[in-house]
N, C-alpha and C. Protein backbone atom coordinates (compact mmCIF):
# COMPACT_ATOMS: atom_id res chain seq x y z
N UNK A 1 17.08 89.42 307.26
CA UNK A 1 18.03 89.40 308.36
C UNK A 1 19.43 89.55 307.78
N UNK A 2 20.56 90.64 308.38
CA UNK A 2 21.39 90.40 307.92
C UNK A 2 22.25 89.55 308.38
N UNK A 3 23.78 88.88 307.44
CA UNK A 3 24.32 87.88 307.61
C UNK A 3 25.19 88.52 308.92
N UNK A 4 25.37 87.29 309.60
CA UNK A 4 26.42 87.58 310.84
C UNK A 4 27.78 88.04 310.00
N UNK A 5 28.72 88.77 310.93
CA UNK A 5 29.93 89.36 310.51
C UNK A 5 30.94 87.88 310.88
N UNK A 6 31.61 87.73 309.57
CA UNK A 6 32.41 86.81 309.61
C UNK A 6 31.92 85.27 309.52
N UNK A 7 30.68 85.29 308.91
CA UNK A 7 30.01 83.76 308.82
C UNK A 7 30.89 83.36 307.53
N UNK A 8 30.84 84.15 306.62
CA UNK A 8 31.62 83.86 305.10
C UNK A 8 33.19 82.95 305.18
N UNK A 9 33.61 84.18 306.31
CA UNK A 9 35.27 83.16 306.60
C UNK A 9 34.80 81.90 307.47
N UNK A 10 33.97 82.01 308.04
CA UNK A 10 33.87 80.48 308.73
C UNK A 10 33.62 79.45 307.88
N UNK A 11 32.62 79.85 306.97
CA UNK A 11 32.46 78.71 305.82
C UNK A 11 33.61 78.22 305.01
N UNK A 12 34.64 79.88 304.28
CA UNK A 12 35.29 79.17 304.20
C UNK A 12 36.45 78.36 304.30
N UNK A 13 36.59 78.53 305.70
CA UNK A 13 37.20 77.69 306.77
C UNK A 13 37.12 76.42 306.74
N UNK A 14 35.33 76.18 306.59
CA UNK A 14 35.27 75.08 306.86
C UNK A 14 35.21 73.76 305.65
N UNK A 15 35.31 74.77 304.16
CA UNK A 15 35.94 74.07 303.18
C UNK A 15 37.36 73.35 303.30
N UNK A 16 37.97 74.61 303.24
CA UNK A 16 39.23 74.19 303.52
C UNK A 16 39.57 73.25 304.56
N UNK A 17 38.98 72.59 305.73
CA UNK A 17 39.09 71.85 306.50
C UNK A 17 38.64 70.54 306.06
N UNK A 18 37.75 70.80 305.25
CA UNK A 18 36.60 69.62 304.40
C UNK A 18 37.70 69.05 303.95
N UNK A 19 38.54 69.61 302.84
CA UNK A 19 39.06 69.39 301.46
C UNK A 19 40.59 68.80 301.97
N UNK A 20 41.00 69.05 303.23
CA UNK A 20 42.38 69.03 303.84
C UNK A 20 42.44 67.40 304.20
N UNK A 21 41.25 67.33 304.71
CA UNK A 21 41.05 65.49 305.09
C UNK A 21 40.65 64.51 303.84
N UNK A 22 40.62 64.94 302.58
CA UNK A 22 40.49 64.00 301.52
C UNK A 22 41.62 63.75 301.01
N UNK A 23 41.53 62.74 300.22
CA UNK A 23 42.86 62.41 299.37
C UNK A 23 42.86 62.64 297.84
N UNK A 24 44.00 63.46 297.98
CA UNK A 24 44.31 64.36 297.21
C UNK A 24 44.32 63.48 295.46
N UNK A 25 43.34 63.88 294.42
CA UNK A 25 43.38 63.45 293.22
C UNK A 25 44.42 63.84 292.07
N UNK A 26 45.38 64.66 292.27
CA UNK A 26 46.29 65.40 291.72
C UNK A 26 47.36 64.66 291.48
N UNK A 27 47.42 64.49 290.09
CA UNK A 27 49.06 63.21 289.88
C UNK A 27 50.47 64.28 289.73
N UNK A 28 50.89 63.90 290.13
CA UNK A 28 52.23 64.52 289.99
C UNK A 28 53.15 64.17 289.37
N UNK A 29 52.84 64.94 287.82
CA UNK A 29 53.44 64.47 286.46
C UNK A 29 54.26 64.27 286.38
N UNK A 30 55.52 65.12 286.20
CA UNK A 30 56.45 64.77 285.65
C UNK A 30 57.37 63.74 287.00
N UNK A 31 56.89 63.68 287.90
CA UNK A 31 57.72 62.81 288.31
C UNK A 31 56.68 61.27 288.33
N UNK A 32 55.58 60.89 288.59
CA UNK A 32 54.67 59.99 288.44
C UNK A 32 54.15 60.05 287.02
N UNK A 33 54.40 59.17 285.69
CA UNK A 33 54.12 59.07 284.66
C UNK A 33 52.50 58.52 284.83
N UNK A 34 51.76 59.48 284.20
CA UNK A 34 50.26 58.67 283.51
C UNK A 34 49.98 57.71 283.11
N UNK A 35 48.92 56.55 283.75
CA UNK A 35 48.82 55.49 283.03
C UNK A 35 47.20 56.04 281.66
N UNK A 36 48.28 55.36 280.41
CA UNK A 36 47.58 56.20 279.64
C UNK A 36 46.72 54.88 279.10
N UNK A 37 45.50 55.05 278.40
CA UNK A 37 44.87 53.27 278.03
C UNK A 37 45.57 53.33 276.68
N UNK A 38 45.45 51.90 276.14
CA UNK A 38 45.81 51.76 274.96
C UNK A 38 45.54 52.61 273.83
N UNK A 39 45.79 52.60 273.05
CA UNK A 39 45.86 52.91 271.32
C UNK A 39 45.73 55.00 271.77
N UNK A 40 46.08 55.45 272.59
CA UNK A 40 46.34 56.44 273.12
C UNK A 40 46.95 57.61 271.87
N UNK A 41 45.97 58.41 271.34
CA UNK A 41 46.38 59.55 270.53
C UNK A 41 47.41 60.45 271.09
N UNK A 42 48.55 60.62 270.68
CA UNK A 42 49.66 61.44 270.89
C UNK A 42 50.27 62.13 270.09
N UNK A 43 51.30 61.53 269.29
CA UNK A 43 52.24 61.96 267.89
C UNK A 43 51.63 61.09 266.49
N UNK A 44 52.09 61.82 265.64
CA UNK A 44 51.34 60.89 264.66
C UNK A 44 53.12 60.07 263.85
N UNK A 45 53.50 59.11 263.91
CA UNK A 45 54.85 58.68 263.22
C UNK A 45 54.35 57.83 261.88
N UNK A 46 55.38 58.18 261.21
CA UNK A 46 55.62 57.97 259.62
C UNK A 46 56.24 56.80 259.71
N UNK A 47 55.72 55.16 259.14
CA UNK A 47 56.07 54.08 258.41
C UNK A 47 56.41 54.65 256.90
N UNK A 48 57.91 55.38 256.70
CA UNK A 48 58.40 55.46 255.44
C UNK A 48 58.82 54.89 254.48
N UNK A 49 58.41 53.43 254.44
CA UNK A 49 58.69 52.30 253.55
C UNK A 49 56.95 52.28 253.34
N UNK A 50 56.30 52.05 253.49
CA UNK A 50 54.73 52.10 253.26
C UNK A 50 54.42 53.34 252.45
N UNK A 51 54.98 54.70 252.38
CA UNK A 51 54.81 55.41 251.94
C UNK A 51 54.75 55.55 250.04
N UNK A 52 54.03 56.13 249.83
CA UNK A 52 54.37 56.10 248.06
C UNK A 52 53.85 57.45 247.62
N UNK A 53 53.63 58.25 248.19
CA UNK A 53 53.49 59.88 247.88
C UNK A 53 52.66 60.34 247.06
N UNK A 54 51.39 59.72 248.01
CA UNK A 54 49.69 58.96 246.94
C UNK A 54 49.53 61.27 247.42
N UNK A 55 50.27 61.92 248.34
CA UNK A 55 49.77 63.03 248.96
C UNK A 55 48.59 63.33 249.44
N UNK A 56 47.94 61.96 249.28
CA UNK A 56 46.61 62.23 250.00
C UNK A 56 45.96 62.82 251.36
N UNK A 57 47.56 62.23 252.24
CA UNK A 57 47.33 62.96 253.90
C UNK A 57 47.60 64.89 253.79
N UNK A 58 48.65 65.19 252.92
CA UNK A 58 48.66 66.23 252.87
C UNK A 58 47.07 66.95 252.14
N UNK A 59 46.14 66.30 251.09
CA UNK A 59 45.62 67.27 250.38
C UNK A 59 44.08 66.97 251.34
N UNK A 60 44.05 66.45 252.16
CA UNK A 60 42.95 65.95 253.27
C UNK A 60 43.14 66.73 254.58
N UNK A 61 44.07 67.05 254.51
CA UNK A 61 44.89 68.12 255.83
C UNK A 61 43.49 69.14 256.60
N UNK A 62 42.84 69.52 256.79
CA UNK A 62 42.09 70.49 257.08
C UNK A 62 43.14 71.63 258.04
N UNK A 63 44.19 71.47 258.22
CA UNK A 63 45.17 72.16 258.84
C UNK A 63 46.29 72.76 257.47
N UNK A 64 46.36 71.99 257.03
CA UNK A 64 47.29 71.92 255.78
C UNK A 64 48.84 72.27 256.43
N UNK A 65 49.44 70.74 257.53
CA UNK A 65 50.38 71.28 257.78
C UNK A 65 51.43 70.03 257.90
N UNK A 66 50.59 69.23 256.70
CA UNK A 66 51.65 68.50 256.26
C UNK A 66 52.16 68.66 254.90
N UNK A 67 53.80 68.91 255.34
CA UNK A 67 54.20 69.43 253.93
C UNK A 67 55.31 68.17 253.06
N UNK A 68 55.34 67.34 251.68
CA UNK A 68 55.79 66.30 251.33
C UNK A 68 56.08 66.76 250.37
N UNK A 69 57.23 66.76 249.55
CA UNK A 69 58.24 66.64 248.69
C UNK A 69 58.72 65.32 248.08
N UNK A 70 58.76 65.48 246.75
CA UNK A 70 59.21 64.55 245.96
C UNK A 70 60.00 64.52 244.43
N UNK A 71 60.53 63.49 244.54
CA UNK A 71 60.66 63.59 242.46
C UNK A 71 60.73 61.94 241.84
N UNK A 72 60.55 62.01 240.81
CA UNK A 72 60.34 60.52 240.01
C UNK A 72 61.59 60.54 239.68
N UNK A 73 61.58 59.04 239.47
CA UNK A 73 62.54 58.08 239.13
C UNK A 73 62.38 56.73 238.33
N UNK A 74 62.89 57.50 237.20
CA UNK A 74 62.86 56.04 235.81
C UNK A 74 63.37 54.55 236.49
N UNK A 75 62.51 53.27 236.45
CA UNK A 75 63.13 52.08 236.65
C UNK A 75 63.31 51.66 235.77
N UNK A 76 64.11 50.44 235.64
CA UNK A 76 64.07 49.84 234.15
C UNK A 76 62.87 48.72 234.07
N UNK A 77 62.37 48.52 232.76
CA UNK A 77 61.59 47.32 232.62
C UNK A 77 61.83 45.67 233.73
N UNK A 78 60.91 45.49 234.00
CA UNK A 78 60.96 44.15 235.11
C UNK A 78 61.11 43.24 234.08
N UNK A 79 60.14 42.62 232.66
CA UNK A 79 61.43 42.12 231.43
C UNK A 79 62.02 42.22 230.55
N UNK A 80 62.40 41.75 229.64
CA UNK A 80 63.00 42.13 228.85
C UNK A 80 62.10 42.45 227.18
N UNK A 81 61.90 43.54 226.99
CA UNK A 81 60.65 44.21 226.36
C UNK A 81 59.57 44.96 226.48
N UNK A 82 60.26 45.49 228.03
CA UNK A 82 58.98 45.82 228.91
C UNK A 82 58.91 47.29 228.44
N UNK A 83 58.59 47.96 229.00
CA UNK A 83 58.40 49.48 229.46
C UNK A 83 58.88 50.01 230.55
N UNK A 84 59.74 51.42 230.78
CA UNK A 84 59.87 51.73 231.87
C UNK A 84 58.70 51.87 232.48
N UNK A 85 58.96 52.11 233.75
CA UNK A 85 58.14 52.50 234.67
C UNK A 85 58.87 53.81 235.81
N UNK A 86 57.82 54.28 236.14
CA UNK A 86 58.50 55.27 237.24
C UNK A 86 57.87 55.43 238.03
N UNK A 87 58.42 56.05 239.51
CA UNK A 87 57.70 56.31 240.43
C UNK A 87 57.96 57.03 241.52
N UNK A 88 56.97 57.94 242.08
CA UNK A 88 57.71 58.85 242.98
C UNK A 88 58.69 58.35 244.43
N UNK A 89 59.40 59.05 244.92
CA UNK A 89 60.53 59.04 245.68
C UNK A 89 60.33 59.89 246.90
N UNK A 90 60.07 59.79 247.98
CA UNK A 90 59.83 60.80 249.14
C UNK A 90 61.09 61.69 249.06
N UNK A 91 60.74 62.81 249.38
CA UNK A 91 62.25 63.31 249.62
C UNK A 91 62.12 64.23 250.98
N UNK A 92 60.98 64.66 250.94
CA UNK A 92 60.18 65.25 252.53
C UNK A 92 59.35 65.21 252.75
N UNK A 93 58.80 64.57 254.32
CA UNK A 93 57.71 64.35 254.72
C UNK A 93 58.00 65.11 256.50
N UNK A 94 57.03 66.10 256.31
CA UNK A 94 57.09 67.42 257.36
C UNK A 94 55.68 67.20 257.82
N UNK A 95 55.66 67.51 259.29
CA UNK A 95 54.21 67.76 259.64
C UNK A 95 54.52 69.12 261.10
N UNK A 96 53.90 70.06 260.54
CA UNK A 96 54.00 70.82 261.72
C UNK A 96 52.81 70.94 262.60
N UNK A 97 53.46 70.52 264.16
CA UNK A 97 52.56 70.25 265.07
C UNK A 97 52.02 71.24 265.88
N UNK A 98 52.63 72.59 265.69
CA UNK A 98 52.02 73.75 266.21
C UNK A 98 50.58 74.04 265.26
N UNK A 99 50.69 73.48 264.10
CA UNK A 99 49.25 73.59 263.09
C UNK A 99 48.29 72.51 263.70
N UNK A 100 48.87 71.39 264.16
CA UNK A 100 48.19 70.07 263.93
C UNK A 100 46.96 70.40 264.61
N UNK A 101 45.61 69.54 264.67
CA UNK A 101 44.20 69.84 265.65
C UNK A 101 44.47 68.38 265.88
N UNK A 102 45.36 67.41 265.52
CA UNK A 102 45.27 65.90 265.98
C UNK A 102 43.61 65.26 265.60
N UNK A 103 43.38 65.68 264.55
CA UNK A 103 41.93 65.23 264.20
C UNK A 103 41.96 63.23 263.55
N UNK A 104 43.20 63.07 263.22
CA UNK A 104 43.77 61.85 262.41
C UNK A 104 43.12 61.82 261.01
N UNK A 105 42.66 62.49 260.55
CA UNK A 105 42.15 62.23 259.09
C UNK A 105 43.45 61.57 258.25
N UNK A 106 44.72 61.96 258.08
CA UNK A 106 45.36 61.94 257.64
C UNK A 106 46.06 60.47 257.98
N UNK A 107 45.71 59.96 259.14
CA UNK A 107 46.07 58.65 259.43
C UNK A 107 44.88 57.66 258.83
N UNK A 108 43.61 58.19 258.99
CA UNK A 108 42.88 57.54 257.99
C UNK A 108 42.65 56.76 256.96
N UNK A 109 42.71 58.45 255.83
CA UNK A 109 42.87 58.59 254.44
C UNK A 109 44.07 57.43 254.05
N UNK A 110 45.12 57.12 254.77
CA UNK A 110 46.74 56.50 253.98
C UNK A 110 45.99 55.33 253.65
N UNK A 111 46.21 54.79 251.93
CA UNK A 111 45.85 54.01 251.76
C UNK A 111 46.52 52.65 252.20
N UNK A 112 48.27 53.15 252.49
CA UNK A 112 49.09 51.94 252.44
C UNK A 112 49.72 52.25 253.64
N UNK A 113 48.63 53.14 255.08
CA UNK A 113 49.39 52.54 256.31
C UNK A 113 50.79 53.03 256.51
N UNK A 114 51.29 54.04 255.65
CA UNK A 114 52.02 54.83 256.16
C UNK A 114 52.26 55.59 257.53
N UNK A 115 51.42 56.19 258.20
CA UNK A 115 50.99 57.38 259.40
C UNK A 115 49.82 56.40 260.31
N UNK A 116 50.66 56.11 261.57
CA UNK A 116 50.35 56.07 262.85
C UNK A 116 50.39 56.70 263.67
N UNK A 117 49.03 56.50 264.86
CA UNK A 117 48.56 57.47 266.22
C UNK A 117 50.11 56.46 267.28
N UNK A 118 51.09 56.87 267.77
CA UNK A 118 51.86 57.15 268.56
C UNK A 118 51.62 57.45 270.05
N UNK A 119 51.55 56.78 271.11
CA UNK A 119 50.95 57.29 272.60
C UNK A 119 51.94 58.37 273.05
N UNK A 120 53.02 58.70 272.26
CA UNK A 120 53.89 59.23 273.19
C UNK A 120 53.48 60.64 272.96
N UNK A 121 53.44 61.81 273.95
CA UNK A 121 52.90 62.83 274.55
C UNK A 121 54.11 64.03 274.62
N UNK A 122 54.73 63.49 274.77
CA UNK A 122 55.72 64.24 275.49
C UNK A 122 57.07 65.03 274.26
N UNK A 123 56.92 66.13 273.94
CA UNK A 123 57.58 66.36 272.65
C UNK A 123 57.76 67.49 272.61
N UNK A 124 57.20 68.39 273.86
CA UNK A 124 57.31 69.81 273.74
C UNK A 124 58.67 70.85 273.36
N UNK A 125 58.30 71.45 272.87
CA UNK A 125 59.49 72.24 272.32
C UNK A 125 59.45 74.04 273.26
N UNK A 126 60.67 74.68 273.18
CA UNK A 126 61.06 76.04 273.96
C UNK A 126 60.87 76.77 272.34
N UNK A 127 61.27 76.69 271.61
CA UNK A 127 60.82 77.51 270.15
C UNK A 127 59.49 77.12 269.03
N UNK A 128 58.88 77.69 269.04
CA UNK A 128 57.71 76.97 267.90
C UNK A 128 57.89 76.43 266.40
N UNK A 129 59.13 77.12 266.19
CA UNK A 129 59.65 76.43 265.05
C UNK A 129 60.20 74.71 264.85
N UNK A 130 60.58 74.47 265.93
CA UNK A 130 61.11 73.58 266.19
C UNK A 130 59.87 72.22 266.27
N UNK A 131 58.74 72.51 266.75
CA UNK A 131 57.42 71.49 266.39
C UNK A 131 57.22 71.02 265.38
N UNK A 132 57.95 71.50 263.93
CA UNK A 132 57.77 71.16 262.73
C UNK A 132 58.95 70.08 262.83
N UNK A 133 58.33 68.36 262.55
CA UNK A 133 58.96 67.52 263.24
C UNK A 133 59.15 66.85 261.20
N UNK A 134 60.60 66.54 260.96
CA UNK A 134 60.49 66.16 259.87
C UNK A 134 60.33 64.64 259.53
N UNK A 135 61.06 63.82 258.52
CA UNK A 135 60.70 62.04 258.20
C UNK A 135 61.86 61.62 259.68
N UNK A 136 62.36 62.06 259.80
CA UNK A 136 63.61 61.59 260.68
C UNK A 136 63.16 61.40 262.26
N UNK A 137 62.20 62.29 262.01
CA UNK A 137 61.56 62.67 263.72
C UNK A 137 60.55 61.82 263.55
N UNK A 138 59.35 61.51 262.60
CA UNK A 138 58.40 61.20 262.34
C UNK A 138 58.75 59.57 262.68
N UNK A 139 59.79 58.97 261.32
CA UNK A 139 60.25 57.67 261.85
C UNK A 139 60.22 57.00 263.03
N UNK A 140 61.15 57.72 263.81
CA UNK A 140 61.78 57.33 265.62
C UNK A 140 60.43 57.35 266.04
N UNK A 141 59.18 58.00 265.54
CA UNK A 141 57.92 57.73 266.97
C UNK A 141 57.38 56.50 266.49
N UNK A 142 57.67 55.74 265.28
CA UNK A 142 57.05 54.44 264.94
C UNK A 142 57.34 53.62 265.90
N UNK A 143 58.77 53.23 266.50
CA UNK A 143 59.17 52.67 267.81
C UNK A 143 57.99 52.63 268.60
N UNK A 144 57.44 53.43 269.01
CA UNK A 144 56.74 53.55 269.87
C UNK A 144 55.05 53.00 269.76
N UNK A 145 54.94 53.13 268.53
CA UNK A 145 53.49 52.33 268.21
C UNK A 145 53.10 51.20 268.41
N UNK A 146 52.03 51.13 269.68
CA UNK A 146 51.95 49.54 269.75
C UNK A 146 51.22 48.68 269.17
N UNK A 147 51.47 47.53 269.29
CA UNK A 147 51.08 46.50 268.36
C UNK A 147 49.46 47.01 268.55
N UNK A 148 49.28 45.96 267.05
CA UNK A 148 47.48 46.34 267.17
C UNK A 148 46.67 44.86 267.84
N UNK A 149 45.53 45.43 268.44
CA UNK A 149 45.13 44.59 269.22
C UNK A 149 44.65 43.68 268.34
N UNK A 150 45.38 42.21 269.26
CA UNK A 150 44.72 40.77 268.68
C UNK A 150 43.05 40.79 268.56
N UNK A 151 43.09 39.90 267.33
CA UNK A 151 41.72 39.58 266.53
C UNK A 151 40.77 38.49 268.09
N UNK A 152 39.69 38.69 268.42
CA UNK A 152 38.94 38.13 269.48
C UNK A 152 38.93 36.93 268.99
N UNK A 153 39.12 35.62 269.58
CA UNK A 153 38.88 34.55 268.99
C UNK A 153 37.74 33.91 268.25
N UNK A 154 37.04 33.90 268.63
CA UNK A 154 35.43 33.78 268.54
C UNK A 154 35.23 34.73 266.96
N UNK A 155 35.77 35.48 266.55
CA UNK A 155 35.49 36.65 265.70
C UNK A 155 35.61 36.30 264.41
N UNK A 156 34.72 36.64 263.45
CA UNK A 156 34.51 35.72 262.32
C UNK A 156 35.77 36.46 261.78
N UNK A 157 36.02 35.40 261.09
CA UNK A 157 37.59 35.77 259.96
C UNK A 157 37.65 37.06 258.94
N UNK A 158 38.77 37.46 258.82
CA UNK A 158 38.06 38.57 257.30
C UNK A 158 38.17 38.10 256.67
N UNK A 159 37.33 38.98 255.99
CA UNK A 159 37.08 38.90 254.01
C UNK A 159 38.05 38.53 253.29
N UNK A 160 39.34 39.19 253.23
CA UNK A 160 40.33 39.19 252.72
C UNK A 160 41.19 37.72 253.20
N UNK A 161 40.79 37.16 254.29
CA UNK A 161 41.73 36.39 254.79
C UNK A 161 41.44 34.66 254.40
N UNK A 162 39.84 35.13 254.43
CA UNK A 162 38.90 34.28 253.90
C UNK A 162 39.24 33.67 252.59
N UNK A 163 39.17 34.49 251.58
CA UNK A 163 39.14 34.62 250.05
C UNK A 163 40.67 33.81 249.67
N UNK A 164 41.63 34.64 250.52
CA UNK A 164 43.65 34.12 250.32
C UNK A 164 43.05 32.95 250.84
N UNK A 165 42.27 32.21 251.96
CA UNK A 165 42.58 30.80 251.75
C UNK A 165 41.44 29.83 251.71
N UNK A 166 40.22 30.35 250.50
CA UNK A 166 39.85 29.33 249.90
C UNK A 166 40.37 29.52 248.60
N UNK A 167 40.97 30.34 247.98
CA UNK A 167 42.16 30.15 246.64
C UNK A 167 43.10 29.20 247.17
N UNK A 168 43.94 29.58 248.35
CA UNK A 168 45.05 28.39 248.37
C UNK A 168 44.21 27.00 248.60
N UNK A 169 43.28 27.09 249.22
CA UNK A 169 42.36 25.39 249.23
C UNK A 169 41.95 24.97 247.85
N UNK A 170 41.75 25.52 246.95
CA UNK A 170 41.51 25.44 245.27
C UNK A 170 42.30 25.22 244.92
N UNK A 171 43.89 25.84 244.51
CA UNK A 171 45.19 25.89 244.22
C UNK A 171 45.67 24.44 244.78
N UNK A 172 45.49 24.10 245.67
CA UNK A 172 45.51 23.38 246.59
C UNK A 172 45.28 21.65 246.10
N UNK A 173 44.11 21.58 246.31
CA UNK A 173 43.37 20.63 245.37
C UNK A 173 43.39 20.42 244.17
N UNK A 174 43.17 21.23 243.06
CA UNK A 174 43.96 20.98 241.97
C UNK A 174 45.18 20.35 241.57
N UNK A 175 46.14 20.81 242.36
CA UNK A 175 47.51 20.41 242.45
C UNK A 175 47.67 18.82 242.52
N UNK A 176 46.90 18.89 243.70
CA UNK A 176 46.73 17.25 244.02
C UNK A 176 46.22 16.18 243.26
N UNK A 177 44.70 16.83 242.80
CA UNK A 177 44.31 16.29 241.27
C UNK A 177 45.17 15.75 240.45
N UNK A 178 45.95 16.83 239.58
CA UNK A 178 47.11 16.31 238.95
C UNK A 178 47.87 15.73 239.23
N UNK A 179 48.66 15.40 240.78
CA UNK A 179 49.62 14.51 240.73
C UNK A 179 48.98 13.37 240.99
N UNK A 180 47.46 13.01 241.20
CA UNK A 180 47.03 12.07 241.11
C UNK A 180 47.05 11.09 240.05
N UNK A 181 46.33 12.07 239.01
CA UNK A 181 46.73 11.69 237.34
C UNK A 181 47.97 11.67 236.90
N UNK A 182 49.14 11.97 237.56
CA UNK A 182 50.13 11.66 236.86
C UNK A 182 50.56 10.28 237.58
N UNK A 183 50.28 9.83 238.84
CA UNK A 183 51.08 8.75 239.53
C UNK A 183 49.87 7.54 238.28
N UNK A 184 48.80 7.59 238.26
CA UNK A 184 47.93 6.45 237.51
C UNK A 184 48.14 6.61 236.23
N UNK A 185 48.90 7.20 235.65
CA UNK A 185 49.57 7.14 234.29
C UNK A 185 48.28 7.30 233.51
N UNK A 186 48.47 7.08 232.27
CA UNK A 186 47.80 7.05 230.86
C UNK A 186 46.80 5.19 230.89
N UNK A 187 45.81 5.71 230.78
CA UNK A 187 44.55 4.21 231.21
C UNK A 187 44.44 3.89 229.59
């Protein structure tokens, strides 16, 4: 049988009539901001005091588009007889975000917590050159990193936290020991 003439526009008529009486799911960005959930992948910002130019985020890159610069610097011995020591000096820490895939390896890999996930989104640039965001840009998105979520109460302690204080409970006791023996003098 063929289709009646004009059944097609009636149908979809009668979408459009469907779809006219629902409420509309469409946020309207830039003037209604996204509620985004926590720990929210965005920018990645540089803690540049944590940094020590191990280059590990750069040589882990699968983008390879973080670019870091450096040079050493003689200290003097900590005493007197010591040895210098030296150690590298950031001098640039670049990440270009037109390369980036936001995979975080590189926030990972930092052994010392340098490079944080950042919620903030919003960074777009009118030139592509300009995405290549340097330590200066990188810094200012640390602001924005929020705290990390509290430990559950109930949640067994760490390892590490564990260990720092049954040494200070040892350290601890000992101490006491001795000033025990010193208040009862010589028997």
């Amino acid at each position: 049988m063929p289709p009646i003439p004009g059944s097609g526009l009636a149908k979809g008529l009668a979408v459009t009539l469907r779809t006219m009486t629902r409420k509309s799911h469409t946020a309207q960005y830039p003037d209604v901001q996204p509620e985004l959930p926590p720990r929210t992948r965005g920018v990645i910002g540089l803690f540049e005091e944590n940094c020590t130019v191990c280059m590990l985020c750069a040589r882990e890159c699968p983008d390879w588009c973080i670019y870091i610069d450096s040079h050493k610097e003689t200290l003097p011995p900590a005493a007197p007889g010591g040895r210098e020591r030296s150690r590298n000096v950031l001098d640039r820490f670049a990440i270009d975000f037109s390369l980036c895939m936001y995979c975080g390896i590189c926030v990972e890999v930092c052994p010392f917590d340098a490079l944080f996930w950042s919620p903030e989104f919003e960074y777009a640039e009118t030139d592509i050159r300009e995405l290549t965001h340097e330590r200066d840009k990188l810094r200012e998105w640390m602001w924005t990193v929020p705290e990390p979520p509290a430990l559950d109460p109930g949640a067994e302690e760490p390892k590490e936290v564990a260990a720092a204080r049954k040494a200070a409970d040892k350290l601890a006791a000992q101490r006491a020991a001795e000033e025990r023996a010193t208040e009862e003098g010589p028997a």
